[in-house]
Protein backbone atom coordinates (compact mmCIF):
# COMPACT_ATOMS: atom_id res chain seq x y z
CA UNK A 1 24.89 -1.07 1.98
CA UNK A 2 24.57 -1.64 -1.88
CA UNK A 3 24.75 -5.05 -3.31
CA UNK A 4 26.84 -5.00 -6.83
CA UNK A 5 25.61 -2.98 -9.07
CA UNK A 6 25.00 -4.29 -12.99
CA UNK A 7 26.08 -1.92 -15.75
CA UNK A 8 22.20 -2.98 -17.88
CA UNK A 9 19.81 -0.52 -17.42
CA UNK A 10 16.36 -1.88 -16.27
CA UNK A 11 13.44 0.14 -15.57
CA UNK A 12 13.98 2.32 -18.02
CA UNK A 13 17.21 3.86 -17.03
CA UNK A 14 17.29 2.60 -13.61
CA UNK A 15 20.04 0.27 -12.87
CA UNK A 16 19.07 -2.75 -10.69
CA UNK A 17 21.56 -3.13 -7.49
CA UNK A 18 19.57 -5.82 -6.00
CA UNK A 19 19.96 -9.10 -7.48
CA UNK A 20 19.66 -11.42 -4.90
CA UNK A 21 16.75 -11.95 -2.09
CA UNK A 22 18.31 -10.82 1.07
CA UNK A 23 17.03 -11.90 4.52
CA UNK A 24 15.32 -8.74 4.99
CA UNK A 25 13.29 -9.72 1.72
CA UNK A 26 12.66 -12.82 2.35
CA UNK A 27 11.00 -12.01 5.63
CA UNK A 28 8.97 -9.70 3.82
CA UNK A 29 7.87 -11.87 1.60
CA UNK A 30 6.67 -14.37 4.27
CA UNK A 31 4.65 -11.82 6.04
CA UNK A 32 3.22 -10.65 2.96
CA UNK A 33 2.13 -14.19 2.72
CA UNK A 34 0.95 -14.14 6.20
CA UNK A 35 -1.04 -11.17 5.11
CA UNK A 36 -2.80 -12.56 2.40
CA UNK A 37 -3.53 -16.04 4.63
CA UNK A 38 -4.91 -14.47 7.32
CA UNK A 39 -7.90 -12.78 4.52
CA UNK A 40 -8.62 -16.39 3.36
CA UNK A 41 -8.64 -17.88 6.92
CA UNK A 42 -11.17 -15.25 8.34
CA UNK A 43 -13.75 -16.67 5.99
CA UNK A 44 -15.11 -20.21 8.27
CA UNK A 45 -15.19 -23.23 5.46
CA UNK A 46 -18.95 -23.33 5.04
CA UNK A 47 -21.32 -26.18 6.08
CA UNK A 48 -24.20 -25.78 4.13
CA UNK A 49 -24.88 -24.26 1.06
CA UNK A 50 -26.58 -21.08 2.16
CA UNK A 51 -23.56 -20.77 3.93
CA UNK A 52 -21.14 -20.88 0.83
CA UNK A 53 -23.08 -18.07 -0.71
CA UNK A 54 -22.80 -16.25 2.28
CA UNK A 55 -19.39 -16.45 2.14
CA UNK A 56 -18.72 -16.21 -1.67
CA UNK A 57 -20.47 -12.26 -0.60
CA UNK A 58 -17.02 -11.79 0.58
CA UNK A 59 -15.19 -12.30 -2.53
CA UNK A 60 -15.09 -8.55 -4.00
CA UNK A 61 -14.02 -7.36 -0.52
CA UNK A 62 -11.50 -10.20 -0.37
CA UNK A 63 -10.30 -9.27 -4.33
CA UNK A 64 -10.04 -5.53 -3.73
CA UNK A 65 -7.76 -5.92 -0.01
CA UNK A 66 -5.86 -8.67 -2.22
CA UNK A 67 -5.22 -6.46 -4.92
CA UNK A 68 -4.46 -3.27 -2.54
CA UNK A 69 -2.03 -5.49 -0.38
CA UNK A 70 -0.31 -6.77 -3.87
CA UNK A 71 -0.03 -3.26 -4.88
CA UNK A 72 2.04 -2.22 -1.64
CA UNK A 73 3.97 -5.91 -1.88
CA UNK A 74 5.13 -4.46 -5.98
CA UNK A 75 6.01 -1.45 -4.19
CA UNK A 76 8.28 -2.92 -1.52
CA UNK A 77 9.75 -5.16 -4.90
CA UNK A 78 10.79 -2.74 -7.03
CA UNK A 79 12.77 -0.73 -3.89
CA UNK A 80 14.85 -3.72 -2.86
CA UNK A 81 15.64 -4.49 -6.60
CA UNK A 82 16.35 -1.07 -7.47
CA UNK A 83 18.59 -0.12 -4.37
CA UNK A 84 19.81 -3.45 -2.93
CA UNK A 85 20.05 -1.61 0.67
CA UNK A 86 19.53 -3.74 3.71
CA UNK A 87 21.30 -1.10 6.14
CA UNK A 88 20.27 -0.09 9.94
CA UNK A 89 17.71 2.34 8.82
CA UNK A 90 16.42 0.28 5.97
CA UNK A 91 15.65 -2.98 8.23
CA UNK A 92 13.98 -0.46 11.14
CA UNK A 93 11.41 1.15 8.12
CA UNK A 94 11.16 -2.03 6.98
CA UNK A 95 10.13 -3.63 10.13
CA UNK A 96 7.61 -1.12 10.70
CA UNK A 97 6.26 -1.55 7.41
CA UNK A 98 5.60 -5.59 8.17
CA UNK A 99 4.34 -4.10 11.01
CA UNK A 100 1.59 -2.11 10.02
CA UNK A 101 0.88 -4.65 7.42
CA UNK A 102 -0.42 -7.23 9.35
CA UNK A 103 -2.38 -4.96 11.89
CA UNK A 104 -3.88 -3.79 8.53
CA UNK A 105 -5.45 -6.70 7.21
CA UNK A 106 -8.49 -6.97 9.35
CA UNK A 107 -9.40 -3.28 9.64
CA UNK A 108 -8.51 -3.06 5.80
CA UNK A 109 -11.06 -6.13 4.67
CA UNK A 110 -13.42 -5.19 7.35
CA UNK A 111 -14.16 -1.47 5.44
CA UNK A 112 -15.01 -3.02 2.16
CA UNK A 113 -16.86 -5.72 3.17
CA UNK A 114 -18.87 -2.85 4.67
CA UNK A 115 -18.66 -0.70 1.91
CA UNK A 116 -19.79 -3.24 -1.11
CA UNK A 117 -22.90 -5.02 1.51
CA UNK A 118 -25.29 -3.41 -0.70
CA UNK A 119 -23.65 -5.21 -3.51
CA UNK A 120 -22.75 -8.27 -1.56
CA UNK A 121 -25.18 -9.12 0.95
CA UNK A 122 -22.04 -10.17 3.11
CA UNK A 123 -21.76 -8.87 6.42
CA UNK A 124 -25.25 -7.27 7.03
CA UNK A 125 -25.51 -8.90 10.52
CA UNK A 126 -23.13 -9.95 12.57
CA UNK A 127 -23.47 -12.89 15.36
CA UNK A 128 -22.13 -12.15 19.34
CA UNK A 129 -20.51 -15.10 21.84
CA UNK A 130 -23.93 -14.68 23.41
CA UNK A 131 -26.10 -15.67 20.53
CA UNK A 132 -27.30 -12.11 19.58
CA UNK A 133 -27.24 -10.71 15.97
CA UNK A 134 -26.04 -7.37 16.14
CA UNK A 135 -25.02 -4.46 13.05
CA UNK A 136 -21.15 -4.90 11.74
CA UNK A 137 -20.85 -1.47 12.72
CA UNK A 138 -23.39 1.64 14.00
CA UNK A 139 -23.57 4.88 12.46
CA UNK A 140 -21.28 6.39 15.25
CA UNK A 141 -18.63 4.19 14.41
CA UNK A 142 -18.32 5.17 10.26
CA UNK A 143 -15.69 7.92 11.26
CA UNK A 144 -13.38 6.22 13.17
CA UNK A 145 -13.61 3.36 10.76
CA UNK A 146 -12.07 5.92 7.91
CA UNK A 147 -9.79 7.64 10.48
CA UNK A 148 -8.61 3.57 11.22
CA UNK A 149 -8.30 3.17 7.64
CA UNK A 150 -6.64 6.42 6.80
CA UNK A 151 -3.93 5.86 9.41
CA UNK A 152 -2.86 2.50 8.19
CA UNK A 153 -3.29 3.95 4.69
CA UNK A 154 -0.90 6.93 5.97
CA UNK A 155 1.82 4.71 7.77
CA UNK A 156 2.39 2.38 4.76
CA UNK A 157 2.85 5.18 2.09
CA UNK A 158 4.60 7.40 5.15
CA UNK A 159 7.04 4.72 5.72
CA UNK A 160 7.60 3.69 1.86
CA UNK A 161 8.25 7.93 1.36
CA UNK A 162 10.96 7.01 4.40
CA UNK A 163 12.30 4.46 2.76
CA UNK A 164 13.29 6.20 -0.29
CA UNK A 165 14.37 9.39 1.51
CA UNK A 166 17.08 7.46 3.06
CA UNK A 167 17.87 5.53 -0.72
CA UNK A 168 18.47 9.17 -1.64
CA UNK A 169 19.96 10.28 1.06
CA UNK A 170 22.48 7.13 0.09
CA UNK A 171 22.86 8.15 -3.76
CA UNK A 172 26.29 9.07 -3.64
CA UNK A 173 27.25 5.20 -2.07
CA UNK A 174 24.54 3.85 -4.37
CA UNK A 175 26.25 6.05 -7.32
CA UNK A 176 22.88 7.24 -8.66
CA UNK A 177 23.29 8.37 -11.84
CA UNK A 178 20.89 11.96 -13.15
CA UNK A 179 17.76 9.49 -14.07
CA UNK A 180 18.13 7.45 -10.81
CA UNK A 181 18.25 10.26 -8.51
CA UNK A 182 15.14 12.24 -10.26
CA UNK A 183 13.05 8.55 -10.11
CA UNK A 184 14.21 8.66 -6.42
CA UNK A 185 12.29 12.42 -5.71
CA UNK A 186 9.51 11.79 -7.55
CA UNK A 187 8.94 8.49 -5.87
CA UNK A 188 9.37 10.66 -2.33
CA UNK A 189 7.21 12.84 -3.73
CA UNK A 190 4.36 10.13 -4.84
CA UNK A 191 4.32 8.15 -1.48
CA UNK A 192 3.95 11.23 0.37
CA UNK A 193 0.92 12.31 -1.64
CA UNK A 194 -0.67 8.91 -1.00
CA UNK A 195 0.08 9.54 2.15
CA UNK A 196 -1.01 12.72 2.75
CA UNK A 197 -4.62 12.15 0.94
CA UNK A 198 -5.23 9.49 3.77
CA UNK A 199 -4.55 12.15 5.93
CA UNK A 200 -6.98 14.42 4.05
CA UNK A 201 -9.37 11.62 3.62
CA UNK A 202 -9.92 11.29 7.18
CA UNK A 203 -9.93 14.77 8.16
CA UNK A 204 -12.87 14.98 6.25
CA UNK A 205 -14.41 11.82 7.54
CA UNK A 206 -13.94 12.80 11.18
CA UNK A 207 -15.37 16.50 10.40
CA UNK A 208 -18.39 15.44 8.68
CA UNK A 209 -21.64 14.12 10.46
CA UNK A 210 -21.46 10.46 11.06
CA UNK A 211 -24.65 9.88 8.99
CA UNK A 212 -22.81 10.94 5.85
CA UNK A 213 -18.74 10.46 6.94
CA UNK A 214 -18.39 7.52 4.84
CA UNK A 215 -17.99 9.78 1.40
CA UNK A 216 -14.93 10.58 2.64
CA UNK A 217 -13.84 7.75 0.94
CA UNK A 218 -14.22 9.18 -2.51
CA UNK A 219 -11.29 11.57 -1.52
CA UNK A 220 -8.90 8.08 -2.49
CA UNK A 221 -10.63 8.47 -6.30
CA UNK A 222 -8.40 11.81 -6.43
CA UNK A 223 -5.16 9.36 -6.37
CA UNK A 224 -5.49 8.31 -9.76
CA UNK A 225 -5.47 11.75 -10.83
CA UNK A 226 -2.74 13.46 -9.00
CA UNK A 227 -0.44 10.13 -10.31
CA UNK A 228 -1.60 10.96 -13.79
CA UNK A 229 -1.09 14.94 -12.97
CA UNK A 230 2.35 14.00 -11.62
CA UNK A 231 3.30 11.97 -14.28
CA UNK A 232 2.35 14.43 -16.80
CA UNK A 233 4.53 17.00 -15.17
CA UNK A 234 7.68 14.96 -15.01
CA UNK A 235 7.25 12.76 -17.92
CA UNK A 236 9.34 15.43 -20.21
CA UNK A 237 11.81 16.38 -17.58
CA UNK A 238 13.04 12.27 -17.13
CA UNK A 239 13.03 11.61 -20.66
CA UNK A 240 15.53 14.68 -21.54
CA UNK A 241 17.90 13.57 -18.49
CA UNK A 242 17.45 9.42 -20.48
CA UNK A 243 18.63 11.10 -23.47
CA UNK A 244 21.21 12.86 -22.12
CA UNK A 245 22.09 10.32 -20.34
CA UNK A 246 21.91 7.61 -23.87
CA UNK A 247 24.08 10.45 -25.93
CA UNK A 248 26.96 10.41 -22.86
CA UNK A 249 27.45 7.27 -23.37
């Protein structure tokens, strides 16, 4: 269930019941780690130095999965110190979330490397066990390289939208107060529109002719806008419940 809840309001009116790294936490965190190792060790130490700026190609893709993977780790953070849950249904989303995670990592780096080559140079060829030089990917293969994408994309923000159905689900054992319940719905809400925008995003990609399938990826630039759109629509509504909330007091 709940670990002790503290009577200081962080977040902004959302009281933090987690306080100290449970097991389930400190798995994560190793497997986030994992994560994040296995993007550094699928670049070979270079031998020469044609080689190193070969490989240095692969920063931005290496910066951008880095920064994406961080942004799901701050996620998973903020739920374990807001709710402190580590019960049944918790630890199964949870697992599935590590899960996903590291089958992620490849298929995740491997779309922006090919994404930013024009930018890069990285990845323009790439060498077989028989010696041959061979394409990263064909033509035919750009939609099911989104559809691969959106699906991990789709699990991680599907499972995180899980998670904090069943934190709600638990408010009246967590004793979520007016503020901490709304957070809870509109975080729902949020995952499940990342969620469902991977969906969208390769809908698109697997509709549209290969030759052109890979502009399905600007459907993702909509995200900043629907958090800013749903922010802007709820922004009013939580700070009238904080105030009521300061004045009850």
């Amino acid at each position: 269930m709940a670990a002790a809840m503290s009577d200081n309001l962080d977040l902004d009116g959302f009281r933090m019941r987690g306080h100290d790294v449970l097991r389930i936490e400190a798995l994560s965190d190793i497997v986030f780690g994992f994560a994040l190792t296995l993007l550094v060790v699928s670049l070979q130490v270079p031998h020469t130095f044609d080689q190193m700026i070969y490989a240095m190609g692969e920063f931005p893709s290496f910066a951008i999965t880095f920064v994406l993977l961080t942004t799901v780790w701050r996620t998973h953070y903020f739920f374990f110190r807001c709710y402190g849950l580590h019960d049944s249904r918790t630890m199964m989303l949870n697992t599935v979330l590590l899960f996903v995670i590291l089958f992620y990592v490849y298929p995740l780096k491997f779309l922006f490397s090919f994404n930013l080559f024009p930018l890069s140079g990285a990845g323009a060829l790439a060498p077989t066990t028989g010696g041959m030089v061979i394409p990263p990917i064909r033509p035919s293969q750009v939609p099911a390289l989104m559809a691969i994408f959106g699906l991990g994309f789709f699990a991680v923000y599907g499972v995180f939208a899980l998670m904090f159905q069943n934190a709600y689900r638990m408010r009246a054992a967590l004793e979520l107060n007016e503020v901490e319940i709304f957070d809870t719905r509109i975080a729902i809400f949020r995952n499940w529109i990342l969620a469902a925008t991977a969906v969208i995003a390769s809908a698109i990609a697997l509709a549209l002719p290969s030759s052109i399938a890979g502009s399905a990826g600007w459907t993702y630039a909509t995200i900043p806008v629907s958090m800013f759109l749903l922010h802007r629509l709820t922004a009013d509504r939580r700070r009238s419940l904080v105030g009521s909330m300061m004045q009850s007091k």
